[in-house]
Each structure stands twice: as structure tokens, then as C-alpha cells.
C-alpha atoms as a PDB file:
ATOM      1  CA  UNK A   1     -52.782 113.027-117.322  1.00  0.00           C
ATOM      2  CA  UNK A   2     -51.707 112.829-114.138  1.00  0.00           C
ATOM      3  CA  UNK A   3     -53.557 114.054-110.168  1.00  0.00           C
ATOM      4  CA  UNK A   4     -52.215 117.506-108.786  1.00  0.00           C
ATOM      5  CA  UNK A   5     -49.880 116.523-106.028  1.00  0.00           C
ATOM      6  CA  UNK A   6     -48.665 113.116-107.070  1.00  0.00           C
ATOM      7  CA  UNK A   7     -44.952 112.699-106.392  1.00  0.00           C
ATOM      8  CA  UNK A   8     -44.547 111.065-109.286  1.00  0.00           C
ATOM      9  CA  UNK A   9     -46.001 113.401-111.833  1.00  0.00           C
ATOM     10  CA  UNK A  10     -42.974 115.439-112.541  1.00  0.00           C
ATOM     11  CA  UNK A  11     -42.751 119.133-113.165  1.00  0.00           C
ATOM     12  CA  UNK A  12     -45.594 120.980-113.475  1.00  0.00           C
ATOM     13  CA  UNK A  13     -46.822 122.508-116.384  1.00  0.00           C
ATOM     14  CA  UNK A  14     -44.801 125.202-117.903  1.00  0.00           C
ATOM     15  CA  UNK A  15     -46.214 128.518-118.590  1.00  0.00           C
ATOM     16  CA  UNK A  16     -47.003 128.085-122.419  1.00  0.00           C
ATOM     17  CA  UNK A  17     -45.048 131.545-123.587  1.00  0.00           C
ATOM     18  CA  UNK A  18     -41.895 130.604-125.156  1.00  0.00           C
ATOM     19  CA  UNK A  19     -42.651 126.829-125.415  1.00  0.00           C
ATOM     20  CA  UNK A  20     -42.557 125.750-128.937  1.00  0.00           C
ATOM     21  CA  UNK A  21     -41.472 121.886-129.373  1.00  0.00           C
ATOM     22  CA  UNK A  22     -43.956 120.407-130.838  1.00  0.00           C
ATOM     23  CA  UNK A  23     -45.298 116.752-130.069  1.00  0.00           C
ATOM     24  CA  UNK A  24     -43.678 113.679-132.099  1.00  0.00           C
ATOM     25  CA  UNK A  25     -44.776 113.232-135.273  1.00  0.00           C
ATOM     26  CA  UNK A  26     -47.417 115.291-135.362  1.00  0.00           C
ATOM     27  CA  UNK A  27     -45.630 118.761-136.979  1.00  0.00           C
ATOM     28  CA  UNK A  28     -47.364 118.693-140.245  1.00  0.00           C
ATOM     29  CA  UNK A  29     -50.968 118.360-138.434  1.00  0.00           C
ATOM     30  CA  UNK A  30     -50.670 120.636-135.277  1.00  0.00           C
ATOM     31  CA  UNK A  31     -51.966 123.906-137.266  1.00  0.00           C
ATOM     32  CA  UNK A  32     -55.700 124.428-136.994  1.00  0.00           C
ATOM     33  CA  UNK A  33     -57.196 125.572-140.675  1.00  0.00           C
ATOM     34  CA  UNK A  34     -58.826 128.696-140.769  1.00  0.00           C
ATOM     35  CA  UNK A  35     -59.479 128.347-144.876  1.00  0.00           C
ATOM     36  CA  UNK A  36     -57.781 129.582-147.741  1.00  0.00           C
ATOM     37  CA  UNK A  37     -56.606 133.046-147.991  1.00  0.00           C
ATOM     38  CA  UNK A  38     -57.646 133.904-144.808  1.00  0.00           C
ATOM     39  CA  UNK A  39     -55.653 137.041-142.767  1.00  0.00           C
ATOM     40  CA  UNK A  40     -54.432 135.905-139.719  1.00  0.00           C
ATOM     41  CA  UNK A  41     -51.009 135.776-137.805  1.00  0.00           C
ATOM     42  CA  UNK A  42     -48.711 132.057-138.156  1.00  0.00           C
ATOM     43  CA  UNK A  43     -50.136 129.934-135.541  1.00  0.00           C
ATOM     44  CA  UNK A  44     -47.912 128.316-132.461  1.00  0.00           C
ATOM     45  CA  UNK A  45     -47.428 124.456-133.068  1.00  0.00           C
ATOM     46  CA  UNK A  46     -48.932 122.148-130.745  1.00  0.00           C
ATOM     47  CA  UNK A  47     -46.574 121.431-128.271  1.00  0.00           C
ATOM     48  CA  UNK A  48     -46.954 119.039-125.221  1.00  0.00           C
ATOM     49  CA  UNK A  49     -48.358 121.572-122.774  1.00  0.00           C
ATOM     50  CA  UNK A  50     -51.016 122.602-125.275  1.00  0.00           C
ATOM     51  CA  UNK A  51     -52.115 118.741-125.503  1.00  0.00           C
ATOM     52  CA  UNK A  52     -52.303 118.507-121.646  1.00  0.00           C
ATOM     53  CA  UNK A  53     -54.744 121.134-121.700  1.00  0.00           C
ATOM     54  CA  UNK A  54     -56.768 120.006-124.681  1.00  0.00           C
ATOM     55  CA  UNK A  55     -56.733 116.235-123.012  1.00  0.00           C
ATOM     56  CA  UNK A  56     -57.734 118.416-119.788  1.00  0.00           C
ATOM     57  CA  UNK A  57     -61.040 120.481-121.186  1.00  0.00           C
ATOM     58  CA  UNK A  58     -61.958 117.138-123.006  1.00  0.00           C
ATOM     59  CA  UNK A  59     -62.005 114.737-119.879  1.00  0.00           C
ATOM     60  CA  UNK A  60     -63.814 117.437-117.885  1.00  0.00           C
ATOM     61  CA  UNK A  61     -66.638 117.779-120.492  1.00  0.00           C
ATOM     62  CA  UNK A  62     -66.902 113.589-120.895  1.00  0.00           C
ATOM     63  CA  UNK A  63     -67.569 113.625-117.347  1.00  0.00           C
ATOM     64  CA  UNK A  64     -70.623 115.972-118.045  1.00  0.00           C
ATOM     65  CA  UNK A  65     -68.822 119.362-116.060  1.00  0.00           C
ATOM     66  CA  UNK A  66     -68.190 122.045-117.073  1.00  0.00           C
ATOM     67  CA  UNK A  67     -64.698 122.906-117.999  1.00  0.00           C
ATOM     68  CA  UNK A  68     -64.174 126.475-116.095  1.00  0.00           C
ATOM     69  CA  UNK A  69     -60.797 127.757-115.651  1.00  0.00           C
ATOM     70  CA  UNK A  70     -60.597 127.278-111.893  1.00  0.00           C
ATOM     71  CA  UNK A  71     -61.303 123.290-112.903  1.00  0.00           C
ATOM     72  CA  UNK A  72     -58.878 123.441-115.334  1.00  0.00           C
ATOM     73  CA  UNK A  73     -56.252 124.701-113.146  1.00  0.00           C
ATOM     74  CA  UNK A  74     -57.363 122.058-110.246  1.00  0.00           C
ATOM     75  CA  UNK A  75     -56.519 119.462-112.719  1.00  0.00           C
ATOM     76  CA  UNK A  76     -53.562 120.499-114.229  1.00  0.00           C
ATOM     77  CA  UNK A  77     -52.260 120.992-110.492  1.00  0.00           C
ATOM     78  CA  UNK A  78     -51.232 124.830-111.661  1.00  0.00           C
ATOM     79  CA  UNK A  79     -52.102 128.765-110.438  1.00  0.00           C
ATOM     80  CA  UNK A  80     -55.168 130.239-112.078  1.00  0.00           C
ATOM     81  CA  UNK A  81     -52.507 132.676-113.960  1.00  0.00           C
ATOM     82  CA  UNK A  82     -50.832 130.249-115.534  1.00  0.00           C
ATOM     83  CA  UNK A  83     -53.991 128.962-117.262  1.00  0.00           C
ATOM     84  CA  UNK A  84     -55.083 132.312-118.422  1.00  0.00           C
ATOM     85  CA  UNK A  85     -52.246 132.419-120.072  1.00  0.00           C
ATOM     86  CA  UNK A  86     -52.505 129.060-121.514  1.00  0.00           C
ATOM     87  CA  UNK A  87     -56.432 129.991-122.238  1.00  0.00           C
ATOM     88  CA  UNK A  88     -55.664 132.822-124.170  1.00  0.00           C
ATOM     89  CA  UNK A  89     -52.920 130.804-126.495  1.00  0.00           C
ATOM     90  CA  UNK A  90     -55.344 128.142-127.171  1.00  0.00           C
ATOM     91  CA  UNK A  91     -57.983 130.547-128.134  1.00  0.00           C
ATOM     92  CA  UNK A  92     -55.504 132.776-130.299  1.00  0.00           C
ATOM     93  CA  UNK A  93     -54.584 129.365-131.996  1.00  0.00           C
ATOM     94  CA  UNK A  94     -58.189 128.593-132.626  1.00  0.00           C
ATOM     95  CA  UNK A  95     -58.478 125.266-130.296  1.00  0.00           C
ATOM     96  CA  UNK A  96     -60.600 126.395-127.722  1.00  0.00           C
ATOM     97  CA  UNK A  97     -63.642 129.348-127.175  1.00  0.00           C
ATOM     98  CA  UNK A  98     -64.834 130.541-124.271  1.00  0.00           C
ATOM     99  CA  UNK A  99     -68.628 130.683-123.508  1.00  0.00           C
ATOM    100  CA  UNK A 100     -70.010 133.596-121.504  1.00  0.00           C
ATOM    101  CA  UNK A 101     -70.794 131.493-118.895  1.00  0.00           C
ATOM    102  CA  UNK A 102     -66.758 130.804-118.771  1.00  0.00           C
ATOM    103  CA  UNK A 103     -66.725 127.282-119.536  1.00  0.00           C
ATOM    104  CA  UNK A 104     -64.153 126.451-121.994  1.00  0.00           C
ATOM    105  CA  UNK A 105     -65.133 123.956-124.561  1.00  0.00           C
ATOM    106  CA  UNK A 106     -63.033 122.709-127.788  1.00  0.00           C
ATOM    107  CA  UNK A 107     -63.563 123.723-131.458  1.00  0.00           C
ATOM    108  CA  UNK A 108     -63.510 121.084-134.462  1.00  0.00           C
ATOM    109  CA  UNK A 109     -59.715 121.607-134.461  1.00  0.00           C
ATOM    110  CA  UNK A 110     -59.760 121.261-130.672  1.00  0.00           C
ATOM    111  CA  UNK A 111     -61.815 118.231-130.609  1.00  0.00           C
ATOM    112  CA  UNK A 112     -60.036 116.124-133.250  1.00  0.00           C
ATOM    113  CA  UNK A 113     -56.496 117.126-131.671  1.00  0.00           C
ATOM    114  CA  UNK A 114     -57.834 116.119-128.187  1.00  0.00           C
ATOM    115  CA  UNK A 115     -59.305 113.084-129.578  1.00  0.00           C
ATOM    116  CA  UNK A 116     -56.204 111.894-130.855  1.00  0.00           C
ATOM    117  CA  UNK A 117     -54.117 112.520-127.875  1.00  0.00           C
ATOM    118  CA  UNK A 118     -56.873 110.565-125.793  1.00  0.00           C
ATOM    119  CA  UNK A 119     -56.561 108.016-127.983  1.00  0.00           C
ATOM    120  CA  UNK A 120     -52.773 107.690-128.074  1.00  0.00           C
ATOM    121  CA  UNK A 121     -52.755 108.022-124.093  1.00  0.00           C
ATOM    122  CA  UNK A 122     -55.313 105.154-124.293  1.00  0.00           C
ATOM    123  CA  UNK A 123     -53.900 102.678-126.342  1.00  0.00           C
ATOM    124  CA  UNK A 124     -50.815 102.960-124.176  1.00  0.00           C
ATOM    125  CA  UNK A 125     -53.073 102.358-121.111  1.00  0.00           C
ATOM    126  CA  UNK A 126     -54.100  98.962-123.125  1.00  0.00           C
ATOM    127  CA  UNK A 127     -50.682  98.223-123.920  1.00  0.00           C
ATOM    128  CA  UNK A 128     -49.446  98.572-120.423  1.00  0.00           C
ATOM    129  CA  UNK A 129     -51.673  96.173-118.679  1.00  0.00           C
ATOM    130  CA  UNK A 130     -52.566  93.721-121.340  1.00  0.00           C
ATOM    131  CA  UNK A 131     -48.991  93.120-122.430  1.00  0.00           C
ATOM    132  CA  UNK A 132     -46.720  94.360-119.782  1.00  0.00           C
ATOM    133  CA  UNK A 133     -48.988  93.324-116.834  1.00  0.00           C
ATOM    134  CA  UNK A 134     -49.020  96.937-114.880  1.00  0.00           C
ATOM    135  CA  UNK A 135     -52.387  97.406-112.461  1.00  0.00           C
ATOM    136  CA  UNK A 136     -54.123 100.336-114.137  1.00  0.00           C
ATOM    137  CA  UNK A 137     -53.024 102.494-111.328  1.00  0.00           C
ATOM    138  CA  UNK A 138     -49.196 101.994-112.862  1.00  0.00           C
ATOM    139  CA  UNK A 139     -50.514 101.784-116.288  1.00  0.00           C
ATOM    140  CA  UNK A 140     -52.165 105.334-115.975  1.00  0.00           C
ATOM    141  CA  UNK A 141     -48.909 106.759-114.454  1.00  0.00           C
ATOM    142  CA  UNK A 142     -46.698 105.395-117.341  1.00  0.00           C
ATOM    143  CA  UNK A 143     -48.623 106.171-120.206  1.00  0.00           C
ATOM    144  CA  UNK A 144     -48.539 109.961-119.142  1.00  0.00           C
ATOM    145  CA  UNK A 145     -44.866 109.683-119.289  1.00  0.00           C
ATOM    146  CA  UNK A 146     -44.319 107.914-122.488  1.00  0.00           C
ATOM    147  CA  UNK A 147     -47.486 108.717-124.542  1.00  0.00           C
ATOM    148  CA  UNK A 148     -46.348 111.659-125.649  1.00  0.00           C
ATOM    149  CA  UNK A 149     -43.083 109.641-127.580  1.00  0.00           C
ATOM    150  CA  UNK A 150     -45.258 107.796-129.502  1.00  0.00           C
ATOM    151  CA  UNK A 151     -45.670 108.545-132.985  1.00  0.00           C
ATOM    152  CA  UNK A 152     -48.804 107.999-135.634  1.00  0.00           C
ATOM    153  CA  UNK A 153     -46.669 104.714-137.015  1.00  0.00           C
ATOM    154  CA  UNK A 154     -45.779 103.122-133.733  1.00  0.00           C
ATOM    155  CA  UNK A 155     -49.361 104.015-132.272  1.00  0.00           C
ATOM    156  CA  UNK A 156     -50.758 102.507-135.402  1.00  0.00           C
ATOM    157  CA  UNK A 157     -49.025  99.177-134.775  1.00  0.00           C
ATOM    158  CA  UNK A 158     -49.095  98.850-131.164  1.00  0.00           C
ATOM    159  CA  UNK A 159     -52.900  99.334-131.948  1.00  0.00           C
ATOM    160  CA  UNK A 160     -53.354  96.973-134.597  1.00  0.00           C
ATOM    161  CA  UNK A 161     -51.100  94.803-132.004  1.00  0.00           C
ATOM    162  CA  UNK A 162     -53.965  95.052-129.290  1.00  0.00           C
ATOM    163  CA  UNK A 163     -56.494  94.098-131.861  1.00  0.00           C
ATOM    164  CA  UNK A 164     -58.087  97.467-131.530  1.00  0.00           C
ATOM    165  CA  UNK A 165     -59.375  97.639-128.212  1.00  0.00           C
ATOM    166  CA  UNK A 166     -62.445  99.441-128.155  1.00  0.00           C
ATOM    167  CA  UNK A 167     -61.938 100.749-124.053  1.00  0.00           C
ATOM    168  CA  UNK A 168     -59.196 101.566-121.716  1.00  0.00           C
ATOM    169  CA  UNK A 169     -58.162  99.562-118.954  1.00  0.00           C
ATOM    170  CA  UNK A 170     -60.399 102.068-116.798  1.00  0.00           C
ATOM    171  CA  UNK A 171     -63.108 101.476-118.999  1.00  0.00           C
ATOM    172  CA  UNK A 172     -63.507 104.620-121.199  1.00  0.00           C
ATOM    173  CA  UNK A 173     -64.089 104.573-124.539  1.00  0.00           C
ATOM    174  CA  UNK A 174     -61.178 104.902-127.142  1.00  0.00           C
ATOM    175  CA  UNK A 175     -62.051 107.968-129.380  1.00  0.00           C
ATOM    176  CA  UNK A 176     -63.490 106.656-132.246  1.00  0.00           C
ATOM    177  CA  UNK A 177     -65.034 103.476-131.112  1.00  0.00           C
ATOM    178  CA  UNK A 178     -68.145 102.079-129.392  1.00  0.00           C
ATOM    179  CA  UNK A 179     -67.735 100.980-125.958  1.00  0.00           C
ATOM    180  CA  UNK A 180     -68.970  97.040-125.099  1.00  0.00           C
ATOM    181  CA  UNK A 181     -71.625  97.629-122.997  1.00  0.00           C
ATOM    182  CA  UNK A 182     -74.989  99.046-122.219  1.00  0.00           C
ATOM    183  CA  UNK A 183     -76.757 101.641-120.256  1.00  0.00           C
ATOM    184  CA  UNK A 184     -74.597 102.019-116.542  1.00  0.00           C
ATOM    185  CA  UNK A 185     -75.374 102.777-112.957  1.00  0.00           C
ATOM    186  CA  UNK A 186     -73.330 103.765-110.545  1.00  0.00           C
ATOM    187  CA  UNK A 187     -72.216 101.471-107.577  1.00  0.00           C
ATOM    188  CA  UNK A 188     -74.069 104.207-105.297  1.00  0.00           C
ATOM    189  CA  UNK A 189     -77.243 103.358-107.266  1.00  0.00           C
ATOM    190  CA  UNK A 190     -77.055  99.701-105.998  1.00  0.00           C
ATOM    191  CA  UNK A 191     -79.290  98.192-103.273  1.00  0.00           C
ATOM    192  CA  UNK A 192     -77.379  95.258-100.629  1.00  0.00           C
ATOM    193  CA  UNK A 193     -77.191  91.710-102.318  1.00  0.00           C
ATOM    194  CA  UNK A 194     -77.457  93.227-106.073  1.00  0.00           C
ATOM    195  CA  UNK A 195     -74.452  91.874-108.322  1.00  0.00           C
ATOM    196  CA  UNK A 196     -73.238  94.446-111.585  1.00  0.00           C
ATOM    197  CA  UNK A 197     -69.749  93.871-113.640  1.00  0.00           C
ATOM    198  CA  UNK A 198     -67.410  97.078-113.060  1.00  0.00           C
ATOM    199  CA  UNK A 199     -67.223  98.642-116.595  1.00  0.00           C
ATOM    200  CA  UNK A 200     -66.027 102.583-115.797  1.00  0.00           C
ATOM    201  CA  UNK A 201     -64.055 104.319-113.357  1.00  0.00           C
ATOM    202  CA  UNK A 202     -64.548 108.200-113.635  1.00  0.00           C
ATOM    203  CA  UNK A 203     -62.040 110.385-115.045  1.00  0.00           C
ATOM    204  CA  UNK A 204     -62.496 111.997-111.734  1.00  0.00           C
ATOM    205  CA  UNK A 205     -61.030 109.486-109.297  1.00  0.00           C
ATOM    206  CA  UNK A 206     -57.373 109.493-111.619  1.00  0.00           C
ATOM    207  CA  UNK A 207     -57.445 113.336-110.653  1.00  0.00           C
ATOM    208  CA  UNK A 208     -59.064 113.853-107.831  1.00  0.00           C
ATOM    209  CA  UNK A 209     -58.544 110.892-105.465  1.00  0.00           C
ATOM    210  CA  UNK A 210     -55.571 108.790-107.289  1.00  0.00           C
ATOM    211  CA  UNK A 211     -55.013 107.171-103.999  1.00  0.00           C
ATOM    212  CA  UNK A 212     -58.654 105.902-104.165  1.00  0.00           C
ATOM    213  CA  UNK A 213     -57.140 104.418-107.733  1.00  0.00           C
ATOM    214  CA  UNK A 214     -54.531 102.380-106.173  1.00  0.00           C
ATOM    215  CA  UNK A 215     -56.859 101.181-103.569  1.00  0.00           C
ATOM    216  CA  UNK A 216     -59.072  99.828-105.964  1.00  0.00           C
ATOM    217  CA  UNK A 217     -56.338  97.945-108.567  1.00  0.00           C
ATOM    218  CA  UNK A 218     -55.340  96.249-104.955  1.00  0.00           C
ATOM    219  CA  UNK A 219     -58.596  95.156-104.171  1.00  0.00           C
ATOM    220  CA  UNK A 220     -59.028  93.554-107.283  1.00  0.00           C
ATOM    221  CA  UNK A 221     -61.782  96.372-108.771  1.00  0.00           C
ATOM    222  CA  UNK A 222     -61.230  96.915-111.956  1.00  0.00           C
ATOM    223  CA  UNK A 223     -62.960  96.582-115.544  1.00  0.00           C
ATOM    224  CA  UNK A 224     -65.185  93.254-115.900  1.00  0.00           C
ATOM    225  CA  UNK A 225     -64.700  92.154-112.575  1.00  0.00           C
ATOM    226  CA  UNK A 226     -68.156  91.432-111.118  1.00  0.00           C
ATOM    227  CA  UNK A 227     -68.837  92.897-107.302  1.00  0.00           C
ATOM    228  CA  UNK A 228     -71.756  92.529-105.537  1.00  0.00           C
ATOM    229  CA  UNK A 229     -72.979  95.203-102.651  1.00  0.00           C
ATOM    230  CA  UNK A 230     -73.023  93.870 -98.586  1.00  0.00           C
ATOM    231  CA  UNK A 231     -75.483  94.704 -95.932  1.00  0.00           C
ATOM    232  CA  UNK A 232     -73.223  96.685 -93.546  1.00  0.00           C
ATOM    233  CA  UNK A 233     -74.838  97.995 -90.968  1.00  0.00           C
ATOM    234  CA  UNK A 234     -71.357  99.856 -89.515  1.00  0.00           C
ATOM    235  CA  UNK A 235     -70.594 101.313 -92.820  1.00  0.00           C
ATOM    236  CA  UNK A 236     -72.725 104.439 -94.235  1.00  0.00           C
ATOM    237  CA  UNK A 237     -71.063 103.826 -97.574  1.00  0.00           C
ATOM    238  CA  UNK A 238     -70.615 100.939 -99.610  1.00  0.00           C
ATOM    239  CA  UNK A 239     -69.322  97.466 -98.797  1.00  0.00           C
ATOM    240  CA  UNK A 240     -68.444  95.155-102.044  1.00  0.00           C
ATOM    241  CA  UNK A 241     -68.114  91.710-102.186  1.00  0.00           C
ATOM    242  CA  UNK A 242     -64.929  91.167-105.516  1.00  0.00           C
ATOM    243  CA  UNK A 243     -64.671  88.533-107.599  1.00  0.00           C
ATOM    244  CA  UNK A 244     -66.186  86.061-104.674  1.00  0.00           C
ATOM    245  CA  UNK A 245     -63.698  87.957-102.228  1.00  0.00           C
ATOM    246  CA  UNK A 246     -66.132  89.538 -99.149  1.00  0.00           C
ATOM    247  CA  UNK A 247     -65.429  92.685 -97.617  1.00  0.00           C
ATOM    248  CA  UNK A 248     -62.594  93.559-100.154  1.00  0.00           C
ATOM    249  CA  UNK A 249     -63.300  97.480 -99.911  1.00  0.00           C
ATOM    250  CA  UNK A 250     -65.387  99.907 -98.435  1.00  0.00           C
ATOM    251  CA  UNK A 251     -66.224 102.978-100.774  1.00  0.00           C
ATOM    252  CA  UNK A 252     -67.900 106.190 -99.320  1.00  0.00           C
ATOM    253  CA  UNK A 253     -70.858 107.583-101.178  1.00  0.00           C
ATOM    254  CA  UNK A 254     -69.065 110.368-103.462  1.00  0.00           C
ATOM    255  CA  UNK A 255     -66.647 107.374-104.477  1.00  0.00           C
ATOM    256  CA  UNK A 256     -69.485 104.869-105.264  1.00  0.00           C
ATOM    257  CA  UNK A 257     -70.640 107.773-107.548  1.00  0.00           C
ATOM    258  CA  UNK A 258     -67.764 107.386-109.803  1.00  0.00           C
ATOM    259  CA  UNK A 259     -67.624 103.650-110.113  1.00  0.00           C
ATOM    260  CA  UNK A 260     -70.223 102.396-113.379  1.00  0.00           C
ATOM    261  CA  UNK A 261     -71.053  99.205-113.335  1.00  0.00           C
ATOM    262  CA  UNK A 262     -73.608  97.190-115.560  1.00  0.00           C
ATOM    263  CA  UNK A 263     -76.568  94.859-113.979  1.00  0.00           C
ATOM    264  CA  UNK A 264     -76.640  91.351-115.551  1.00  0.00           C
ATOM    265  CA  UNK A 265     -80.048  90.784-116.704  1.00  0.00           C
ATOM    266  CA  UNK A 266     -82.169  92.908-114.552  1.00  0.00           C
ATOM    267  CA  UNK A 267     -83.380  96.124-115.226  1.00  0.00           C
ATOM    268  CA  UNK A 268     -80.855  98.843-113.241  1.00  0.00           C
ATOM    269  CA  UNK A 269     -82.537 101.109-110.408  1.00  0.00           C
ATOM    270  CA  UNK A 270     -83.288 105.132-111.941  1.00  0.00           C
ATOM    271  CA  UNK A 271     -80.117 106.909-112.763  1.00  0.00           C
ATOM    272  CA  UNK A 272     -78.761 105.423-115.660  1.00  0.00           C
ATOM    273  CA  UNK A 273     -75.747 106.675-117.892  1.00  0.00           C
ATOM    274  CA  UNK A 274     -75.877 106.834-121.560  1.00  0.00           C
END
């Protein structure tokens, strides 16, 4: 998925009304089963604007927030109308329900279709860096363009490919699989001199702050790269030491928030994540 505002996002996302092509290779499996027999009106295929959203609700919720319409919309870069309208599809199609609180959050059908599109976005992620060489800045920008184009067989083999990576290049687990590593901090967490390995960059920064993204891939921050915190007495925020390299970024506290990284061998200060 791609930040609001990016030039290089493309059109925005269409109203849903009228839309009906549905993804590649996924016709026969884009109706969610309401049982046998029952009485209900022929469901809309999933189509690509429908798996935007579903992609949407799910990173909000792995990032512990709620997914409330107004977030939705900030994500998707689109009016609060339009994703009223594209609420009330999703719920007439049986993907989504909303709580009385207003969050949104998926049903079983919901959850495995989103799981599968995060997957497939993923594994293009992988496939982009590993093989092609693209900073994960790049590699997030491409695989929201061609991710969609790739069917069940050719994800299948590009995965098997990869030797079924368990993590994106930012880190995030591939639906389905364990990530390889432990219990996380964040870089705000971190006192001066302490060293950690990078092993997450929040779903937040690629929407929020994608700039912040590309800043990072050119300092040399990304996954498994160990960085260790200066004492800057200028700086309010953080100052990392990467990969040996001093003074290769400065991060302000909301952005050290969203960086996870994993001590080596000590025990990490309070606020741990899963």
C-alpha cells in the first residue's frame, strides 16, 4: 500500500460502486461463505479496491490501533465519503463488521483474504530486494504496483524461489509464519552507548512519514543491521551509530517509536513488544 500524497502512488482509490474486476487468479475464492442454503443476495467479487481496504484495516490493527474510518481514509489518502461507501460494501459482502465503538475489524472471510494479499504484497517485497537489489523504500513502491498481477502459481514459485522467507524486507512477519526473533524494543526505549539489531519498521512510517522511509534505506537502517544509540547533547531525539558508521541519522522521538530493534544478550529496558 502506498502513503497519501506520494507522487508516485497513482490514482486514488476509486469509489467501489460499479467496480467489479476482480483480482488475478483469485475469481473462484473471492466470495465469502455464508453456508448452505442460506438467503442472501449474490455477493460483489473481490476486486482490487476491496483488497486495498482489507490490506488497510489489517495493517492498522497489527500495529495495535484501532481501525476507525477517519484512519482508514488517512491511509488510503481518500474523503471520509468515499470510505463509507466502501465500508458499507465490505460489510454487505460479509468481510468486515463494525463495532459500536466504530472500529472496523475483519471477519474470518476478511482475515484470510487480507492475509493472503499481505502475503502476496510481501513476498514481492522479498523478491524485490533480495533478487533485484531495490532499497526497501523502492521495493515497497513496486510491489504495490505489481502485486496485484501476481497469481496463486507464480506467487507459489517466486516463494518457493526465496526459500520461504519468514519476514519482509521491513521486517514484518509473512502471514502464516513465525518471525526470527524475540521480544523487541523500540529504538526510543534505548539508553546512549546500548547496541540492538534493527528487526521492524512500523507499518506506520510507509504511510505516514514515507520520506522518513527513504531516509532510512540511505542511511543504511534497515532489517539486521546493528545500530548503536550516541550521547548527543544537541539532539533531543536520537542519534545512531550504523553498521560502524557514526552519526548516520538523527531520528526524533515519535520516529524512534516505530523503529524495533532486538538487544543482543542483555535483558531490554520495560516496554517490550510481543
Amino acid at each position: 500500500m502506498t502513503p497519501p500524497g506520494d507522487p508516485e502512488q497513482g490514482p486514488p482509490l476509486p469509489p467501489l460502486d460499479g467496480e467489479a474486476r476482480p483480482r488475478q487468479g483469485e475469481a473462484a475464492r473471492s466470495r465469502p461463505s455464508h453456508g448452505r442454503g442460506a438467503s442472501v443476495s449474490p455477493l460483489p467479487l473481490r476486486t482490487i479496491a476491496i483488497d486495498r481496504y482489507l490490506e488497510t484495516i489489517f495493517c492498522i490493527a497489527a500495529e495495535d490501533e484501532p481501525a476507525r474510518p477517519s484512519r482508514i481514509a488517512h491511509w488510503l489518502g481518500v474523503k471520509a465519503p468515499t470510505v463509507s461507501i466502501g465500508l458499507r460494501r465490505l460489510r454487505a459482502g460479509g468481510w468486515v463488521r463494525t463495532e459500536l465503538d466504530r472500529r472496523v475489524t475483519l471477519t474470518a472471510a476478511g482475515t484470510a483474504a487480507a492475509e493472503a494479499i499481505v502475503r502476496r504484497h510481501r513476498v514481492a517485497e522479498c523478491w524485490l530486494t533480495d533478487v533485484l537489489g531495490l532499497d526497501w523504500a523502492s521495493a515497497h513502491l513496486e510491489a504495490n504496483r505489481l502485486a496485484s498481477a501476481i497469481s496463486d502459481t507464480v506467487l507459489s514459485r517466486l516463494d518457493a524461489a526465496l526459500g520461504g522467507p519468514s519476514i519482509c524486507p521491513h521486517g514484518h512477519p509473512i502471514p502464516g509464519r513465525t518471525a526470527p526473533y524475540g521480544a523487541l524494543v523500540t529504538l526510543a526505549d534505548l539508553l546512549p552507548g546500548t547496541t540492538a539489531a534493527v528487526r521492524r519498521i512500523s507499518e506506520i512510517i510507509e504511510h505516514e512519514s514515507f520520506e522518513l522511509l527513504r531516509e532510512l534505506a540511505a542511511a543504511g537502517v534497515r532489517t539486521g543491521v546493528d545500530v548503536t544509540v550516541e550521547t548527543d547533547p544537541s539532539w533531543r531525539g536520537i542519534t545512531l551509530t550504523v553498521d560502524g558508521r557514526p552519526h548516520a541519522i538523527r531520528l526524533d522521538p515519535a520516529a524512534a517509536r516505530l523503529i524495533w530493534v532486538e538487544l543482543a544478550g542483555s535483558p531490554a529496558n520495560p516496554a517490550q513488544k510481543r
